[in-house]
Protein backbone atom coordinates (compact mmCIF):
# COMPACT_ATOMS: atom_id res chain seq x y z
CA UNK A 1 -78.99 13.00 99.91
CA UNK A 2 -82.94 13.88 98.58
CA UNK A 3 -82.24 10.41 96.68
CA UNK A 4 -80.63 8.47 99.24
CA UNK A 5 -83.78 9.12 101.43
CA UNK A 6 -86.22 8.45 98.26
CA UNK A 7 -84.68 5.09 97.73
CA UNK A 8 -85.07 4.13 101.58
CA UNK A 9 -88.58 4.63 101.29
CA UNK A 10 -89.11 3.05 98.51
CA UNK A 11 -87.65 -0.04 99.62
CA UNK A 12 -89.55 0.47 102.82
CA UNK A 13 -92.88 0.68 100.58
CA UNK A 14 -91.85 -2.21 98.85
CA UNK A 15 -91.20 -4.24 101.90
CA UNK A 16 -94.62 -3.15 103.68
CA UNK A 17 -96.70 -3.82 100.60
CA UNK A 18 -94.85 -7.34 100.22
CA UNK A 19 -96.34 -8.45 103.74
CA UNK A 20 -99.49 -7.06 103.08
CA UNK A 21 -99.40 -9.33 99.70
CA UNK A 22 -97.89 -12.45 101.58
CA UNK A 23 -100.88 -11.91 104.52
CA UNK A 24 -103.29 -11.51 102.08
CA UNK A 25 -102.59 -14.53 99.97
CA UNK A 26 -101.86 -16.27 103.30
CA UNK A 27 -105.67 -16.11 104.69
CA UNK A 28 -107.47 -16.19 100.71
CA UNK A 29 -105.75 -20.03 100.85
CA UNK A 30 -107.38 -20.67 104.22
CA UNK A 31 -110.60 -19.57 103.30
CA UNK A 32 -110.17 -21.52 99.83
CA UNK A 33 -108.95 -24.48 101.77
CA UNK A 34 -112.54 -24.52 103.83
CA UNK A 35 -114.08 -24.32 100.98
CA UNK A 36 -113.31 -27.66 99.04
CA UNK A 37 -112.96 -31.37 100.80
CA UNK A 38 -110.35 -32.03 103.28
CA UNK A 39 -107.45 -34.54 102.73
CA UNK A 40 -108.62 -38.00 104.07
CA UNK A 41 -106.22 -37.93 106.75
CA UNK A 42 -107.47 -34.09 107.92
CA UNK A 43 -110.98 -35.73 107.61
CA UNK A 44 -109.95 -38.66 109.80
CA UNK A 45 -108.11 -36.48 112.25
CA UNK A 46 -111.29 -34.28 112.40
CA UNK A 47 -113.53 -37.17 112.53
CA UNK A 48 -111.29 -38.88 115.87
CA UNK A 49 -112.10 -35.61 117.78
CA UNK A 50 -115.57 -35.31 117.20
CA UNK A 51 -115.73 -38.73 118.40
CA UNK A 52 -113.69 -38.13 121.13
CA UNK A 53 -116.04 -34.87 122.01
CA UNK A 54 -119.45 -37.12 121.87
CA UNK A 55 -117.43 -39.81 124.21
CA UNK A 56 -116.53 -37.74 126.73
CA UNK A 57 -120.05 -35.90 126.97
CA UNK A 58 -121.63 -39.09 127.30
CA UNK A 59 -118.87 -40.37 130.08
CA UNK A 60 -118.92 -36.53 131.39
CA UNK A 61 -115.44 -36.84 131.69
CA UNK A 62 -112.13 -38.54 130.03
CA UNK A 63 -112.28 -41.29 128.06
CA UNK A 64 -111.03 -44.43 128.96
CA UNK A 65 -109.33 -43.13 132.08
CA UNK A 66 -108.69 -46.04 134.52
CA UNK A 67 -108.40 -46.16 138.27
CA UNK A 68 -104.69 -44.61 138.21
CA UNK A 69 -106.05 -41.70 136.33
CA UNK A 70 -108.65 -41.04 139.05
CA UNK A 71 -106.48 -41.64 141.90
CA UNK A 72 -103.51 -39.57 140.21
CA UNK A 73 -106.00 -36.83 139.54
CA UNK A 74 -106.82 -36.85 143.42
CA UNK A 75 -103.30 -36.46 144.74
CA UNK A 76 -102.59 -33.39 142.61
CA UNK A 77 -105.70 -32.35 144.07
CA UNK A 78 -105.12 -32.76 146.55
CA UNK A 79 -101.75 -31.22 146.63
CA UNK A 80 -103.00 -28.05 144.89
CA UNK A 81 -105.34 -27.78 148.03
CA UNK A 82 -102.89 -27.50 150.32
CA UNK A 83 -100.26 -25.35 148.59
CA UNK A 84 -103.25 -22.26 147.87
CA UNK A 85 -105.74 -23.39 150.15
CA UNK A 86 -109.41 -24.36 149.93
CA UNK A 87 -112.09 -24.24 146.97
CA UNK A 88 -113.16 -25.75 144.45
CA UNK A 89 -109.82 -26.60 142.00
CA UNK A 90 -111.87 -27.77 138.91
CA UNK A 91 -113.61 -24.84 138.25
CA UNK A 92 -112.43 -21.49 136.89
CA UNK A 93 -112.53 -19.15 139.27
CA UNK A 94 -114.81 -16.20 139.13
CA UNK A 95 -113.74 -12.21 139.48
CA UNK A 96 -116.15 -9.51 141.05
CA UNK A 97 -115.00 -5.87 140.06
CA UNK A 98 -115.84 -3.09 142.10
């Protein structure tokens, strides 16, 4: 029985200290992974949303959204307006605790 119980925690030792290992090794290749040069297509993939970023800043909105973007964007809106009422939908809405 005393042994029975011994070997269930050891295997549950063994199976704790295996996830530790596998987490630990898990974020070590992340950080080593930062560390050298990206893959050309992770570098082009990074380098499409920075330009992306800098587009839409300048166009302070979407990029390249036509006139059925806008007027889509204005029905649901619009829509969302009536169903919960009136406000400002765009922004995030802001809590006061008491």
């Amino acid at each position: 029985m005393i042994l029975r119980q011994l070997l269930r925690l050891s295997s549950l030792f063994r199976s704790t200290v295996s996830v530790h290992l596998r987490r630990n090794i898990g974020l070590s290749a992340i950080v080593f992974n930062k560390t050298k040069e990206l893959d050309p297509v992770q570098k082009l993939f990074l380098d499409k949303i920075r330009e992306y970023n800098t587009k839409s800043k300048q166009a302070g909105g979407p990029v390249d959204a036509g006139p059925d973007f806008q007027k889509d964007m204005n029905e649901s809106l619009a829509r969302l307006q009536r169903a919960y009422g009136e406000g400002d939908l765009t922004k995030f809405p802001e809590f006061k605790f008491e």
